[in-house]
N, C-alpha and C. Protein backbone atom coordinates (compact mmCIF):
# COMPACT_ATOMS: atom_id res chain seq x y z
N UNK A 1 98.81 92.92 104.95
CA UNK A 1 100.04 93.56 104.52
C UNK A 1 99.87 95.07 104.67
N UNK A 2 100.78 95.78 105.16
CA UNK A 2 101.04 97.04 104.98
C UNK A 2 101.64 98.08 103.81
N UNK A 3 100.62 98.56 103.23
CA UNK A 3 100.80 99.09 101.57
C UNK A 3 100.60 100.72 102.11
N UNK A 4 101.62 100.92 101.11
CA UNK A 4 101.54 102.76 100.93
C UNK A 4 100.86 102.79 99.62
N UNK A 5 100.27 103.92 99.51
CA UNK A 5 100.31 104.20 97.95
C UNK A 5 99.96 105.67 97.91
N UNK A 6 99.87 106.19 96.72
CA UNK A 6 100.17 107.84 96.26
C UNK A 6 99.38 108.09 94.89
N UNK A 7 99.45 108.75 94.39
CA UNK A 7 98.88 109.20 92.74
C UNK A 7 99.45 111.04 93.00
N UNK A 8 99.03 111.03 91.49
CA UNK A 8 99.56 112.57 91.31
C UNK A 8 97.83 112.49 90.94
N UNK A 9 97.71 113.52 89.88
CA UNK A 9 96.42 114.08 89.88
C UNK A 9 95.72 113.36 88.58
N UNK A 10 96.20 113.22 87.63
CA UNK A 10 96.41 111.90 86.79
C UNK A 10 95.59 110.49 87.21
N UNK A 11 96.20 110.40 88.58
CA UNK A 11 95.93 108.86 88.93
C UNK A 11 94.91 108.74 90.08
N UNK A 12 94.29 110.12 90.33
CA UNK A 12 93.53 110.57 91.37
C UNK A 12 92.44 109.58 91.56
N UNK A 13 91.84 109.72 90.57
CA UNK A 13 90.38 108.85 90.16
C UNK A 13 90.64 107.54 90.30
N UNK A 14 91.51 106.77 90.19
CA UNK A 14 91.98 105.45 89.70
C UNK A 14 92.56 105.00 91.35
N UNK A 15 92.86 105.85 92.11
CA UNK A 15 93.68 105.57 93.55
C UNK A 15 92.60 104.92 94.64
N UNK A 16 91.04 105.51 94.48
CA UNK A 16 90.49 105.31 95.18
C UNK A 16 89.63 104.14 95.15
N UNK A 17 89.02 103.16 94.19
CA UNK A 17 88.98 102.18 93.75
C UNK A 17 90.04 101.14 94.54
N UNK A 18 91.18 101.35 94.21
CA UNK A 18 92.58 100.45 94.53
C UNK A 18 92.73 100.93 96.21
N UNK A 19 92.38 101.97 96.96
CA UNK A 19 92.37 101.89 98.15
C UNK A 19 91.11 100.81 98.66
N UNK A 20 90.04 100.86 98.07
CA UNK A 20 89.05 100.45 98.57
C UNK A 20 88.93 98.94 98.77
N UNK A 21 89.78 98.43 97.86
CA UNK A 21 89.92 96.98 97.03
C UNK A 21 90.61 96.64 98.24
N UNK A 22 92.13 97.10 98.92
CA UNK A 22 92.72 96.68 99.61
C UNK A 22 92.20 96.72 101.05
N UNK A 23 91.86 97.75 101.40
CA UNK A 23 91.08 97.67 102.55
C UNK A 23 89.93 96.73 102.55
N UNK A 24 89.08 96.23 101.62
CA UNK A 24 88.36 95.31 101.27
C UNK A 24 89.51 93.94 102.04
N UNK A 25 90.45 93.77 101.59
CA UNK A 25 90.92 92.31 101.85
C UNK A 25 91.98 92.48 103.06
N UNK A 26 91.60 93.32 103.83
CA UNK A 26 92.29 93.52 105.10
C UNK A 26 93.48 94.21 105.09
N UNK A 27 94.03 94.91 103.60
CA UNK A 27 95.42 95.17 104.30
C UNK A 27 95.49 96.50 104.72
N UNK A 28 96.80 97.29 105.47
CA UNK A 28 96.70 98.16 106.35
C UNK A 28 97.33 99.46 105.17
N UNK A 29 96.33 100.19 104.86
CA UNK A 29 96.45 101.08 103.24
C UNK A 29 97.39 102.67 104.30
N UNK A 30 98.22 103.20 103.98
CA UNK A 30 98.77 104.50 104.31
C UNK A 30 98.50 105.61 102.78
N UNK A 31 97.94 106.18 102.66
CA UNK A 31 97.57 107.20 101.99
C UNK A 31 98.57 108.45 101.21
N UNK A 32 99.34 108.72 100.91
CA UNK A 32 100.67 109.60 100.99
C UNK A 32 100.27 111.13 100.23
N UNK A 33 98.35 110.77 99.20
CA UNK A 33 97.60 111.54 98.25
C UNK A 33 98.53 111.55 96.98
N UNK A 34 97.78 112.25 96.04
CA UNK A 34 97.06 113.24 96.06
C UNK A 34 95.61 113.41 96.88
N UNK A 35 95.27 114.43 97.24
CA UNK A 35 93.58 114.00 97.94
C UNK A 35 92.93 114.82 96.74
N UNK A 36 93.34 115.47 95.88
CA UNK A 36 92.39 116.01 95.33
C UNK A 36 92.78 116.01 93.47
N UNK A 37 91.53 116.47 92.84
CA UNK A 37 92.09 116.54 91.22
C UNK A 37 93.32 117.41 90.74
N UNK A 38 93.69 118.71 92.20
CA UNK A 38 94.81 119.67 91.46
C UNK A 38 95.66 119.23 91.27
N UNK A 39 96.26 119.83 90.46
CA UNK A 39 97.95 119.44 90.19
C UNK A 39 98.79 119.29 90.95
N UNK A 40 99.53 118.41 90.69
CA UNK A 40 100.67 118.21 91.84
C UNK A 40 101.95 117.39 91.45
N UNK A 41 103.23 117.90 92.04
CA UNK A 41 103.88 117.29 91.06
C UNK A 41 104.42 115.89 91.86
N UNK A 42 103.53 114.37 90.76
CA UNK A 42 104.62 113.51 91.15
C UNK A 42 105.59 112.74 91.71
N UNK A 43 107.25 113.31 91.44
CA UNK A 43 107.75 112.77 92.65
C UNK A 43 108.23 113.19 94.13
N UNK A 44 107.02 114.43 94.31
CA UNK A 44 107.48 114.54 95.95
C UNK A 44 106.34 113.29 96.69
N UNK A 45 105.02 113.03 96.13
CA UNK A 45 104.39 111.74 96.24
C UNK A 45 105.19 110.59 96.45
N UNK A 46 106.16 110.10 95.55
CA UNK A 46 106.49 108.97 95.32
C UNK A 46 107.77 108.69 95.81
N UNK A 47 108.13 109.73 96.62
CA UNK A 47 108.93 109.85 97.55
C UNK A 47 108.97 109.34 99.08
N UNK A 48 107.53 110.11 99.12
CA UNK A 48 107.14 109.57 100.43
C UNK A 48 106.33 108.29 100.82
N UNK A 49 106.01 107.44 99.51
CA UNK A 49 105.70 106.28 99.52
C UNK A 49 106.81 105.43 99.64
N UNK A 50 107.99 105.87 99.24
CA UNK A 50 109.20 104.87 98.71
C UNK A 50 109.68 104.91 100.21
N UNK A 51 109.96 106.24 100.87
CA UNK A 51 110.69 106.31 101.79
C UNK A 51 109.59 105.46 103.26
N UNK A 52 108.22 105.48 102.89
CA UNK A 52 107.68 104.92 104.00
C UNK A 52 108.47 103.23 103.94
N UNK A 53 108.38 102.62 102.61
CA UNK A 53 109.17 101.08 102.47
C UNK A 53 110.38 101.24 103.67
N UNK A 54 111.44 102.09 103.16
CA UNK A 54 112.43 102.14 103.27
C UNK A 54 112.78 102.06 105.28
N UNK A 55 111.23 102.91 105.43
CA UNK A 55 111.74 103.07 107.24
C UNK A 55 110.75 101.64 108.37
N UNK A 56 110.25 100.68 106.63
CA UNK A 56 109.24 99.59 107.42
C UNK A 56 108.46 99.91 107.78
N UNK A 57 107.54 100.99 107.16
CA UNK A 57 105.94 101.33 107.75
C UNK A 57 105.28 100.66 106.85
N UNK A 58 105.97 100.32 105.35
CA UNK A 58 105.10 99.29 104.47
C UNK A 58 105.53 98.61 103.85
N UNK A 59 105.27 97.33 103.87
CA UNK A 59 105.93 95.96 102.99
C UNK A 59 106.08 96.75 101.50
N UNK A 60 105.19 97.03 100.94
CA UNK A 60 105.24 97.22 99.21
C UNK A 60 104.17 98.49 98.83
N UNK A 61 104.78 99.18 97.73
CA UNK A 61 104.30 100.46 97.43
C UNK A 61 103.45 100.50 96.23
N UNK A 62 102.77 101.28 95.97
CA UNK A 62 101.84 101.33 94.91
C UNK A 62 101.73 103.06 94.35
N UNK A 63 101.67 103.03 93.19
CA UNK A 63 101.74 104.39 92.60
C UNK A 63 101.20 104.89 91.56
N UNK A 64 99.93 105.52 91.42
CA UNK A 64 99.32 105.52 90.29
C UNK A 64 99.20 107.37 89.79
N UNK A 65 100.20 107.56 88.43
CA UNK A 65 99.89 108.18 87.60
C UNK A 65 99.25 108.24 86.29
N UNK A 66 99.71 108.88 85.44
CA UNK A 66 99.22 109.08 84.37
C UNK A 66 99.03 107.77 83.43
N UNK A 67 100.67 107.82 83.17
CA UNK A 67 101.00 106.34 82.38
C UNK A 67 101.83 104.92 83.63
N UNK A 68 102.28 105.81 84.66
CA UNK A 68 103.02 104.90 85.52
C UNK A 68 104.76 104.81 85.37
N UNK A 69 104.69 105.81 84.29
CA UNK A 69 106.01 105.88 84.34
C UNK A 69 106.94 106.93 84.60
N UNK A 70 106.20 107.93 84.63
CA UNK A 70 107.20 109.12 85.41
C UNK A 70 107.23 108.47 86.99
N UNK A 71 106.37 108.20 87.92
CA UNK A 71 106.42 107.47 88.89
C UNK A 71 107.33 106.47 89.46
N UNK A 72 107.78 105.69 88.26
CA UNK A 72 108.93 104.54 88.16
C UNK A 72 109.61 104.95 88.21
N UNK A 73 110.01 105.75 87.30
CA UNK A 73 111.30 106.78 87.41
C UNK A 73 111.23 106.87 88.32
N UNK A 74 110.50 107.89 88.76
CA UNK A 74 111.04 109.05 90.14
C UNK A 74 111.17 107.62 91.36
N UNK A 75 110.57 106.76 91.92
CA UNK A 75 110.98 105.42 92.83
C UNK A 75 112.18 105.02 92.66
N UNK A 76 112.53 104.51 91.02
CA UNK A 76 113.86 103.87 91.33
C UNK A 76 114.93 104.78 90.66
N UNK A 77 114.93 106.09 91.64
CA UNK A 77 116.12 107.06 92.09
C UNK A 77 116.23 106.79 93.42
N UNK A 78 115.37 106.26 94.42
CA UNK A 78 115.72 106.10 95.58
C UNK A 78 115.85 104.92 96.38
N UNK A 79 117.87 104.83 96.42
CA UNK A 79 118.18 103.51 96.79
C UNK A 79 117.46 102.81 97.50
N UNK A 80 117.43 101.56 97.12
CA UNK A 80 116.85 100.38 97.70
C UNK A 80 114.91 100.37 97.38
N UNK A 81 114.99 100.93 96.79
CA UNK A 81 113.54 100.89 95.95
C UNK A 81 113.54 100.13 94.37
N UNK A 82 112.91 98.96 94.23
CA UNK A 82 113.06 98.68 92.94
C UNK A 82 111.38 98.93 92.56
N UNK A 83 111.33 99.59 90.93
CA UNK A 83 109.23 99.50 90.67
C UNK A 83 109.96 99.14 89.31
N UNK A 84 108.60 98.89 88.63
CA UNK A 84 107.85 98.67 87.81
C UNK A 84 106.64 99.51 87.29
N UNK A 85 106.39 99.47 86.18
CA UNK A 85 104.77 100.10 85.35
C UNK A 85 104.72 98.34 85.43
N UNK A 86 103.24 98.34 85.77
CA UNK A 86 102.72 96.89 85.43
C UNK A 86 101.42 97.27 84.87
N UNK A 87 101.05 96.82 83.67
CA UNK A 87 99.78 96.79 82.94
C UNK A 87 99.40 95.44 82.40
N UNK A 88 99.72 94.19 82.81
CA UNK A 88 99.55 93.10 82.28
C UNK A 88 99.89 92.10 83.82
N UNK A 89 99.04 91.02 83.70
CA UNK A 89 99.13 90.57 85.03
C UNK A 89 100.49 89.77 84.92
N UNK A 90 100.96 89.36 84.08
CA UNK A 90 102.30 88.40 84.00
C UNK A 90 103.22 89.67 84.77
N UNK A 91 103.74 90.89 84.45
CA UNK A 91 104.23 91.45 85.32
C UNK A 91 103.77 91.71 86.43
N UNK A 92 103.13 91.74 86.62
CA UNK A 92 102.45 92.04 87.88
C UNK A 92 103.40 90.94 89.05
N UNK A 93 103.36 90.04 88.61
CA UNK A 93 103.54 88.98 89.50
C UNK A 93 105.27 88.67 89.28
N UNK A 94 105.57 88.73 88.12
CA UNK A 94 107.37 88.59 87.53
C UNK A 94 108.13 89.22 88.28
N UNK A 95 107.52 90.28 88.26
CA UNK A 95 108.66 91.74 88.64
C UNK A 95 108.98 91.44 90.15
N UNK A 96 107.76 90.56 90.77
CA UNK A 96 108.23 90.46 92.41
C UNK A 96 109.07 89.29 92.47
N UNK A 97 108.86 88.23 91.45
CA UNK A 97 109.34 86.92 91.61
C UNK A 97 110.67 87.02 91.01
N UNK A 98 110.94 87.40 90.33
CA UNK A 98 112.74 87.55 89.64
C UNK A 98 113.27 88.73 90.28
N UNK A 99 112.70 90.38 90.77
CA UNK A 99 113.35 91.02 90.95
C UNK A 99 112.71 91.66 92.15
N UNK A 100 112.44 91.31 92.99
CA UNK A 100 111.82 91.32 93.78
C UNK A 100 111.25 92.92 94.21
N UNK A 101 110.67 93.27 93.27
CA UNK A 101 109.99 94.99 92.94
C UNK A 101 109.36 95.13 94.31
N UNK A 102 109.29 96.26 95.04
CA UNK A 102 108.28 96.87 95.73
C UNK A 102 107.76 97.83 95.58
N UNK A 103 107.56 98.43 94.36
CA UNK A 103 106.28 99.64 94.10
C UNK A 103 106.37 98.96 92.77
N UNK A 104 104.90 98.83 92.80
CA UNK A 104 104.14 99.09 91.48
C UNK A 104 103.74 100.30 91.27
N UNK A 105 104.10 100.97 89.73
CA UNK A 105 103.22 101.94 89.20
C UNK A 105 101.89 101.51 88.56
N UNK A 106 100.93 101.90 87.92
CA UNK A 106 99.77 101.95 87.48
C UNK A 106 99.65 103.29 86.40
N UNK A 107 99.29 103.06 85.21
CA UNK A 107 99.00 104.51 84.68
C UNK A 107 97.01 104.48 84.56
N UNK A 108 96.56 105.27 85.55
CA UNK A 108 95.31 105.42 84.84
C UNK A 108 94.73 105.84 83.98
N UNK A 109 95.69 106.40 82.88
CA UNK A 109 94.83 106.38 81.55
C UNK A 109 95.35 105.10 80.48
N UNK A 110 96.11 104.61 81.00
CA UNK A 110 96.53 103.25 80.46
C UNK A 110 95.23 101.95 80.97
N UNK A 111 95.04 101.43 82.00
CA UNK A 111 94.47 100.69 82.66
C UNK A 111 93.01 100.90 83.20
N UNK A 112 91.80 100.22 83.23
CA UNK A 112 90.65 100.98 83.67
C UNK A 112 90.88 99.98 84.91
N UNK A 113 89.52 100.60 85.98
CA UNK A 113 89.34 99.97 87.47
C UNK A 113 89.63 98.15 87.47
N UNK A 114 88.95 97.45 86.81
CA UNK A 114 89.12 96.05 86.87
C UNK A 114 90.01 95.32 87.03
N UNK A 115 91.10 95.66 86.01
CA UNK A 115 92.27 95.12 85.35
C UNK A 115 93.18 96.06 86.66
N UNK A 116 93.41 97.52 87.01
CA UNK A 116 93.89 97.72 88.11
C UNK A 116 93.64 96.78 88.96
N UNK A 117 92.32 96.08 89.78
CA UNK A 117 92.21 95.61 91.03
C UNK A 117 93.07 94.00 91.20
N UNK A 118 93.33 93.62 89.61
CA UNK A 118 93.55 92.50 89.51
C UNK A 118 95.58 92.55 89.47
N UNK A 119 95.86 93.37 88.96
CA UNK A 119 97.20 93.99 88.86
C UNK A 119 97.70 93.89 90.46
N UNK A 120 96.68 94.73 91.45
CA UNK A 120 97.31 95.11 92.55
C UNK A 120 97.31 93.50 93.42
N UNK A 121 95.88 92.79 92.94
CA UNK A 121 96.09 91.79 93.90
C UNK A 121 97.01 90.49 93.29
N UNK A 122 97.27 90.44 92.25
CA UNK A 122 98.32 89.68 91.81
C UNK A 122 99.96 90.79 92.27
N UNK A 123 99.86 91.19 92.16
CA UNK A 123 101.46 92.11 92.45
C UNK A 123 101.82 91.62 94.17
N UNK A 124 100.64 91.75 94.91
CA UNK A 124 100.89 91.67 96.26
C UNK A 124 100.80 90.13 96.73
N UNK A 125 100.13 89.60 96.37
CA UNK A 125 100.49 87.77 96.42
C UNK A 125 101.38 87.30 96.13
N UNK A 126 102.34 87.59 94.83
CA UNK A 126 103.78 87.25 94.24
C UNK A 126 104.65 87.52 95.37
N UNK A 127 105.26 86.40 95.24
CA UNK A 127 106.66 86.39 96.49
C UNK A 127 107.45 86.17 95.82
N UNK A 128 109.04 87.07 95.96
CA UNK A 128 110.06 86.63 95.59
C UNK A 128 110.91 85.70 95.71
N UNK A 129 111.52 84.93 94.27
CA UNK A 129 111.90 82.94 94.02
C UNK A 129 113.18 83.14 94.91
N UNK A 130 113.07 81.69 95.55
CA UNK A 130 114.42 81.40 96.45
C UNK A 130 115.68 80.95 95.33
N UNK A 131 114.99 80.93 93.98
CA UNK A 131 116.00 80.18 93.27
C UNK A 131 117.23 81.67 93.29
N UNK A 132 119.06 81.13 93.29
CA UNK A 132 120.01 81.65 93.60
C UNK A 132 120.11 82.58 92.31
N UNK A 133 119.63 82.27 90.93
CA UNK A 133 119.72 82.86 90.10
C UNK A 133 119.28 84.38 90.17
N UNK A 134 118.17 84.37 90.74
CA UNK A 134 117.03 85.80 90.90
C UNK A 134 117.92 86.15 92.30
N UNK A 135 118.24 85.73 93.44
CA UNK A 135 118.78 86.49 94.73
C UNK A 135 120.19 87.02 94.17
N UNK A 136 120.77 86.49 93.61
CA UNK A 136 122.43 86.99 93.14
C UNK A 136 121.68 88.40 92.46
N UNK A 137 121.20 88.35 91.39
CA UNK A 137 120.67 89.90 90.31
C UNK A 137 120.35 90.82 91.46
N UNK A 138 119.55 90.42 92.57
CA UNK A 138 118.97 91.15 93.13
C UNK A 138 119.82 91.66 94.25
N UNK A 139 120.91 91.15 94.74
CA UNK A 139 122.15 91.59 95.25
C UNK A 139 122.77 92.57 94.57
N UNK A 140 123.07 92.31 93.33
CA UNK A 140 123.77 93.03 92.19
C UNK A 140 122.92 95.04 92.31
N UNK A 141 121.44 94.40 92.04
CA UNK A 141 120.86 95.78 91.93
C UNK A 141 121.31 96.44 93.47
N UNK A 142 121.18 95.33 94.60
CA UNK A 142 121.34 96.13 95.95
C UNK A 142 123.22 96.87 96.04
N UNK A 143 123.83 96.19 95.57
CA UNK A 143 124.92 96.81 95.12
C UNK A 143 125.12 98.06 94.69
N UNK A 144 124.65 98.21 93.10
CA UNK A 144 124.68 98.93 92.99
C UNK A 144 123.93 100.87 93.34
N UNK A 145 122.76 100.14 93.87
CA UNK A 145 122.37 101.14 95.24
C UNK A 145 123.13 101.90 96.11
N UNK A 146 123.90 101.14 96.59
CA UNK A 146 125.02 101.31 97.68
C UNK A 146 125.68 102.54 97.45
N UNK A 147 126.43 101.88 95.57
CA UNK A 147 127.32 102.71 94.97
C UNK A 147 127.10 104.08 94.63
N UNK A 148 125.80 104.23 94.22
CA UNK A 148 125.44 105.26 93.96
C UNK A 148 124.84 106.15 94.75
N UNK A 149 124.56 105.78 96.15
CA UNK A 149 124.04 106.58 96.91
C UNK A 149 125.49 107.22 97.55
N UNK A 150 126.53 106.77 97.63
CA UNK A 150 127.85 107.41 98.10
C UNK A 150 127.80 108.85 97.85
């Protein structure tokens, strides 16, 4: 699979672990940084992870800040991006199967290395349900995308 992912400076430490993991199991990792501990703000990162989805350079996005949630935010401002903070593996895997999420956030001071590696590889195995219930919602959100990007 083809994965973007990003961190601010926050999630610096925690990014490289989760690059390593994936490249470990073959998939094709795009980098977007931080590369280093300085500061940096956020969502010009998580921008260019969202927008790589958006032009098909990567199936699903990954985003690790602080807590994972300024990150979420800043993703789902940009139509046709749905994320999540996932810190528990039941989301991990939900969020793709009912709503068919493509960025996960991560907060690394929430989550240590382990429980990340297990997050990312449950998040990316979950496929979204054919059942009509979950594709209608998920129309609805693509809808309202539409609307608001006018």
């Amino acid at each position: 699979m083809r994965i973007s992912i990003g961190s601010d400076h926050a999630g610096f430490p925690l990014k490289k672990p989760i690059v390593d993991f994936l490249e470990s199991q073959g998939h094709e990792v795009t980098d977007f940084g931080s590369y280093n501990p300085e500061p940096v703000d956020f969502p010009v990162i998580t921008k260019k992870v969202c927008q790589s989805i958006l032009d098909g350079e990567a199936e699903r996005g990954i985003m690790v800040c602080g807590t994972g949630v300024g990150a979420s935010i800043a993703a789902n401002k940009v139509p046709g991006i749905r994320a999540s903070v996932c810190h528990d593996i039941y989301s991990a895997h939900q969020c793709v199967e009912h709503d068919n999420v493509n960025v996960m956030a991560i907060g690394a001071q929430i989550v240590g290395d382990k429980l990340a590696l297990d997050l990312v590889k449950t998040f990316l195995t979950a496929e979204f349900s054919t059942k009509e219930e979950f594709r209608r919602r998920v129309e609805m959100l693509n809808e309202m995308d539409a609307q608001n990007s006018k």
